[in-house]
C-alpha atoms as a PDB file:
ATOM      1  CA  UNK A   1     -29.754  18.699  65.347  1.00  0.00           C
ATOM      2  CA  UNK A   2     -25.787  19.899  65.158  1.00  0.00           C
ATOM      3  CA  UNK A   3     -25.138  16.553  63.500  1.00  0.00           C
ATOM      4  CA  UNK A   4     -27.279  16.698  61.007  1.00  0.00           C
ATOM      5  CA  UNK A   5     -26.849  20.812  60.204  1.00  0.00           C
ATOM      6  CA  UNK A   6     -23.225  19.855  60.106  1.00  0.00           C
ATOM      7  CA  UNK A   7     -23.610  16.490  57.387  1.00  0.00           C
ATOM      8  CA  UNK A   8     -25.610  19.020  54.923  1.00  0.00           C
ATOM      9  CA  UNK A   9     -22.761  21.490  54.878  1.00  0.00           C
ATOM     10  CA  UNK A  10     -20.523  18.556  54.279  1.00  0.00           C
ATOM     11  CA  UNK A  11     -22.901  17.229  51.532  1.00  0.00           C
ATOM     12  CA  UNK A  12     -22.835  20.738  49.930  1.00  0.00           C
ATOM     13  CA  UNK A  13     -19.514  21.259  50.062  1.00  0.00           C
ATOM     14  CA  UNK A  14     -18.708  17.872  48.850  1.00  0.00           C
ATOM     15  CA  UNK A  15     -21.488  18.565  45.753  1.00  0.00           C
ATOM     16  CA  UNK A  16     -19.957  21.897  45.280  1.00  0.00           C
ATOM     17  CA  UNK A  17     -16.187  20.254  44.673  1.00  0.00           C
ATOM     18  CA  UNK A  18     -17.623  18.018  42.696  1.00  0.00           C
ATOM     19  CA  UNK A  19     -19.231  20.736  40.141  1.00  0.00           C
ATOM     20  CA  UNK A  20     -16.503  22.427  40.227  1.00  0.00           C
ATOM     21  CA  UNK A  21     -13.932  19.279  39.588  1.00  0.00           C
ATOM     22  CA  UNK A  22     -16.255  18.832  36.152  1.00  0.00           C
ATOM     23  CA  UNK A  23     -16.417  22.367  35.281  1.00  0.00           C
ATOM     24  CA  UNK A  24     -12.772  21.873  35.673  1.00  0.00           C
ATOM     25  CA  UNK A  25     -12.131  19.046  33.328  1.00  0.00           C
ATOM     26  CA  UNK A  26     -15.068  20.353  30.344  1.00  0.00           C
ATOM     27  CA  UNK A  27     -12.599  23.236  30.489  1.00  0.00           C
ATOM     28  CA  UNK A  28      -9.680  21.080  29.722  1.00  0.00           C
ATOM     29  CA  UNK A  29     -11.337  19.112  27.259  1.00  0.00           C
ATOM     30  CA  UNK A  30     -11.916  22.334  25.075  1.00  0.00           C
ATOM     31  CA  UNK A  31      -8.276  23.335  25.670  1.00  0.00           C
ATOM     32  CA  UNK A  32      -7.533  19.613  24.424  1.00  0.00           C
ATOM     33  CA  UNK A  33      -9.551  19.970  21.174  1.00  0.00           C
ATOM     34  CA  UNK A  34      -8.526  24.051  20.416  1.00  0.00           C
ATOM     35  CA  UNK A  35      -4.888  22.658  20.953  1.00  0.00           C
ATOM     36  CA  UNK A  36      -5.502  19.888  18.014  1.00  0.00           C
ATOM     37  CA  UNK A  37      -7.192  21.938  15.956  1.00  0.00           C
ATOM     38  CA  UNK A  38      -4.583  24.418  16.073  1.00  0.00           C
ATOM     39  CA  UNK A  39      -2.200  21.964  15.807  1.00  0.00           C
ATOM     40  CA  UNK A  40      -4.631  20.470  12.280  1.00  0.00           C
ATOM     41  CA  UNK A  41      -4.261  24.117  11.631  1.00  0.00           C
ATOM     42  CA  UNK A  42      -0.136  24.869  11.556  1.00  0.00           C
ATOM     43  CA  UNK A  43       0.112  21.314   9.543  1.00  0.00           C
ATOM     44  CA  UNK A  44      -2.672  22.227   6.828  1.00  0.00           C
ATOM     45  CA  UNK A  45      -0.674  25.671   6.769  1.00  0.00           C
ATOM     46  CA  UNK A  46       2.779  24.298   6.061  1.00  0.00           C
ATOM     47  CA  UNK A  47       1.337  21.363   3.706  1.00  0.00           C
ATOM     48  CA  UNK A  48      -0.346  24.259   1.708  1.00  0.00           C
ATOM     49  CA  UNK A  49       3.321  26.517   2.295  1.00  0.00           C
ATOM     50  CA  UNK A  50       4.798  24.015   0.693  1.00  0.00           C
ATOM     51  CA  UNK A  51       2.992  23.535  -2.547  1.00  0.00           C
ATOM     52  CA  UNK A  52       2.589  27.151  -2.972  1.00  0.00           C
ATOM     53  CA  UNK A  53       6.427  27.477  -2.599  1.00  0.00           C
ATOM     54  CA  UNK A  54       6.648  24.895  -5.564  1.00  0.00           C
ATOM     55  CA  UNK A  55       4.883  26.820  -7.996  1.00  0.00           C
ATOM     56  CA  UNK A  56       6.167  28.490 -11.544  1.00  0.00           C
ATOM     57  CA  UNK A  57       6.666  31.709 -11.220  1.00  0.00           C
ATOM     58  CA  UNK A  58       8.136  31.706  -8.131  1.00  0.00           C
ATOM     59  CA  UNK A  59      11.620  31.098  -9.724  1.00  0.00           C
ATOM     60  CA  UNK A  60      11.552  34.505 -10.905  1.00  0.00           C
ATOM     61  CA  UNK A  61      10.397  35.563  -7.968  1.00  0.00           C
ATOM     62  CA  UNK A  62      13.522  33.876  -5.819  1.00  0.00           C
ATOM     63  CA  UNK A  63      11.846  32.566  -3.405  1.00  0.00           C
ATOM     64  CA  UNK A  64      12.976  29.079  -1.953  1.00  0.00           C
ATOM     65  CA  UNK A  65      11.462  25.546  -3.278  1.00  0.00           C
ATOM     66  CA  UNK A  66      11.225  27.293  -6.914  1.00  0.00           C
ATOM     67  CA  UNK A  67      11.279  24.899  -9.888  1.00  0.00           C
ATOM     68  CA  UNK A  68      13.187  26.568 -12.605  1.00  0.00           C
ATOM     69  CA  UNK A  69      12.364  23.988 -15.003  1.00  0.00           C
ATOM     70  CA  UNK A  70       8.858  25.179 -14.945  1.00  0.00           C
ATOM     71  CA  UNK A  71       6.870  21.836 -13.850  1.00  0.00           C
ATOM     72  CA  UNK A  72       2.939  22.104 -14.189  1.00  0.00           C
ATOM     73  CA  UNK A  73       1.736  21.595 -10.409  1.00  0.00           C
ATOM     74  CA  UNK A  74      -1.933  20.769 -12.387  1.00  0.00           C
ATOM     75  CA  UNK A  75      -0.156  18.044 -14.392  1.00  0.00           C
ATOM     76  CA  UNK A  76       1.537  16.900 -11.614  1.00  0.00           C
ATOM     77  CA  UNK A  77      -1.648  16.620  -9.131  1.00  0.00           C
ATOM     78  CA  UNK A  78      -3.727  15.054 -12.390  1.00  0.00           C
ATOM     79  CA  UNK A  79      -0.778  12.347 -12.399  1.00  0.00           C
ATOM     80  CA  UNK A  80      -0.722  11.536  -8.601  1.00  0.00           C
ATOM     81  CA  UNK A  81      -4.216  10.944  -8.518  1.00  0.00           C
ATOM     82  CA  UNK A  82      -4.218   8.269 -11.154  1.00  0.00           C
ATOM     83  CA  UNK A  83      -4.573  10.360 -14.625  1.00  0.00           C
ATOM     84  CA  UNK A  84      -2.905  10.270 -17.502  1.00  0.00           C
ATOM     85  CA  UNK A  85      -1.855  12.722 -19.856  1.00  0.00           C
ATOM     86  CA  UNK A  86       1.834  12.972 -19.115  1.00  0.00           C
ATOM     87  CA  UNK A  87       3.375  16.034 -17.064  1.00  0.00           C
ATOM     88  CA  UNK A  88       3.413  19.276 -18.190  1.00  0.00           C
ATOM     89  CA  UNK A  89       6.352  20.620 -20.394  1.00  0.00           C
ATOM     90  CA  UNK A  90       5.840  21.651 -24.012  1.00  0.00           C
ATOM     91  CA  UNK A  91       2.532  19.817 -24.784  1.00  0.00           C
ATOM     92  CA  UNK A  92       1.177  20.930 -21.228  1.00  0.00           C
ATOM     93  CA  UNK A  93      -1.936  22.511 -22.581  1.00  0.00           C
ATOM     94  CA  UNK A  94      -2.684  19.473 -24.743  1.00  0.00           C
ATOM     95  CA  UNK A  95      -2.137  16.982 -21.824  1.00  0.00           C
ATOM     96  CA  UNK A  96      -4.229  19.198 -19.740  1.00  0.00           C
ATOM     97  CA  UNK A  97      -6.794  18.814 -21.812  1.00  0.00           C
ATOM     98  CA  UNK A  98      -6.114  15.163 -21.964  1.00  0.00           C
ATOM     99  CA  UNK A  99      -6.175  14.977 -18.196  1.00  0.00           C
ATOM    100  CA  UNK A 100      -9.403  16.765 -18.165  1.00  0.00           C
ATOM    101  CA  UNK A 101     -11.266  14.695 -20.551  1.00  0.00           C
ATOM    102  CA  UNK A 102     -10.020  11.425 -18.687  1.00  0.00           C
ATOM    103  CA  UNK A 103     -11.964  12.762 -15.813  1.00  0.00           C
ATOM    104  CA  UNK A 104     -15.444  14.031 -15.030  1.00  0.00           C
ATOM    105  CA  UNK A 105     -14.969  17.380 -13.502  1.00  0.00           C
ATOM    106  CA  UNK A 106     -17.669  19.580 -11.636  1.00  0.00           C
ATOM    107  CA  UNK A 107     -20.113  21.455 -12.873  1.00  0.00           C
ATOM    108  CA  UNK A 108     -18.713  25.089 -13.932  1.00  0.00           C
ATOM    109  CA  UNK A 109     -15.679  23.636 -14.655  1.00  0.00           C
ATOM    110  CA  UNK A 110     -14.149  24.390 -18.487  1.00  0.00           C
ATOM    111  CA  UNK A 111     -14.276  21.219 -19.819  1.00  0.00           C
ATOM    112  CA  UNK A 112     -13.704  19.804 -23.416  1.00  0.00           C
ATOM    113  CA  UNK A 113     -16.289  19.757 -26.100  1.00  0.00           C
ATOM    114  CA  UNK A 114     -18.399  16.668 -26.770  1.00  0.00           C
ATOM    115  CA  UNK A 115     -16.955  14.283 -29.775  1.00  0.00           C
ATOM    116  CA  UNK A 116     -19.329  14.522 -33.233  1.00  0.00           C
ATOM    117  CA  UNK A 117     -22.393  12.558 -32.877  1.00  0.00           C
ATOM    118  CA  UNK A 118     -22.558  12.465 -28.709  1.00  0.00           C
ATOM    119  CA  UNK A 119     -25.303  14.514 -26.866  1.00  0.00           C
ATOM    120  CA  UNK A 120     -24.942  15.263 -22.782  1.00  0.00           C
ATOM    121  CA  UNK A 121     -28.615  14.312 -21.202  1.00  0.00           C
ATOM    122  CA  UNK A 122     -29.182  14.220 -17.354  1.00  0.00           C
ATOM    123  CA  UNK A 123     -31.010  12.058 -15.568  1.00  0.00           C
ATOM    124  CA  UNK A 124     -34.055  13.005 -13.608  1.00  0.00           C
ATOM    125  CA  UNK A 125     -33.939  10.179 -11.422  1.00  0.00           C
ATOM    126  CA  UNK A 126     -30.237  10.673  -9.999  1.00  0.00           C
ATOM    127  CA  UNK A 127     -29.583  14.208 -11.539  1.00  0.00           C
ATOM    128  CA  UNK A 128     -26.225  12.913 -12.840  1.00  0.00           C
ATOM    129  CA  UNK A 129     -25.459  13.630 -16.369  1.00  0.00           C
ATOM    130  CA  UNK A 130     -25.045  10.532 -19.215  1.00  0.00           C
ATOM    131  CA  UNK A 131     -24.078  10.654 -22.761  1.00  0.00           C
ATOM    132  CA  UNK A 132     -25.418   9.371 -26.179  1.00  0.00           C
ATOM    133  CA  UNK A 133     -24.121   8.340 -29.171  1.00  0.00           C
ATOM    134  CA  UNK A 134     -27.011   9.436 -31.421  1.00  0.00           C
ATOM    135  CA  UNK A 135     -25.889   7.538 -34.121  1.00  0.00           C
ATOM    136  CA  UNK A 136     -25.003   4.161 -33.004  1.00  0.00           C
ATOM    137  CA  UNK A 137     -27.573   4.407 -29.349  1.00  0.00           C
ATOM    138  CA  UNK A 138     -24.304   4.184 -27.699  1.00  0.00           C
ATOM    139  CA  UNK A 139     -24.741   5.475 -23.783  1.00  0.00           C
ATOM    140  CA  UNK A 140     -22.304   5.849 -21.127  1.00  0.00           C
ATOM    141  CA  UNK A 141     -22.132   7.600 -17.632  1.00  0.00           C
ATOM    142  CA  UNK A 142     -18.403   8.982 -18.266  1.00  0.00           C
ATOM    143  CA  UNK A 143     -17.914  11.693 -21.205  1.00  0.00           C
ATOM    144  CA  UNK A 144     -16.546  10.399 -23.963  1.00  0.00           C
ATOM    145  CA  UNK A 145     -13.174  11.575 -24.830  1.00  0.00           C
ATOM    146  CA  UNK A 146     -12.108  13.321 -27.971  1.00  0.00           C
ATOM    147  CA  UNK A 147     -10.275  10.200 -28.129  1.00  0.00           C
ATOM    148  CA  UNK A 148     -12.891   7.199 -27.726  1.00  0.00           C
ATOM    149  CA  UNK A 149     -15.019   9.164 -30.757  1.00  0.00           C
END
């Protein structure tokens, strides 16, 4: 009867270590993933340090990374990713628009008027707008530049 009192404390105890060995290691597993995120954190921070200490305006400012020759970070973003429309400089508003144009952008978003003649529609199957050429019958899923009229 001893013996067998005895093996059930053992079998708690050993159940008991166990639980707590687990309870252990969840814990360390959300330390693990706070610590990355944290760490996703201070990068994202310094990546978005960074650009913000390249923007105009902060020349004037004196703070460090300033570009006095007055780059347009838009331009420069618009370019990276592929667009055209040159950088910024004395025809930056006119390449902006350019940029824009070359590009759908999102709802909300300013975006150029519509070249004579061409009509935005959506469609009620995808939602996703098209446009027509009413004259020619002309469609296309990207807006038509100012350009391509």
């Amino acid at each position: 009867r001893l013996a067998a009192e005895a093996e059930r404390l053992a079998a708690e105890a050993e159940a008991k270590a166990a639980a707590a060995a687990a309870e252990r290691a969840a814990a360390d597993a959300a330390e693990a993933e706070r610590s990355a995120e944290q760490q996703a954190v201070a990068a994202s921070a310094s990546r978005l340090d960074a650009i913000l200490d390249g923007l105009p305006g902060d020349a004037a400012e004196g703070e460090a990374g300033a570009d006095p020759a007055g780059a347009d970070p838009y331009a420069e973003f618009i370019e990276s990713v592929g667009g055209g429309g040159g950088g910024g400089g004395a025809d930056g508003g006119a390449a902006r628009l350019e940029a824009d144009a070359a590009h759908d952008l999102p709802p909300g978003i300013m975006q150029p008027k519509l070249p004579d003649g061409w009509r935005e529609y959506q469609d009620p199957a995808t939602g996703h707008n098209y446009y027509v050429h009413e004259e020619s019958g002309a469609s296309s899923w990207s807006r038509p530049s100012q350009a391509g009229s």
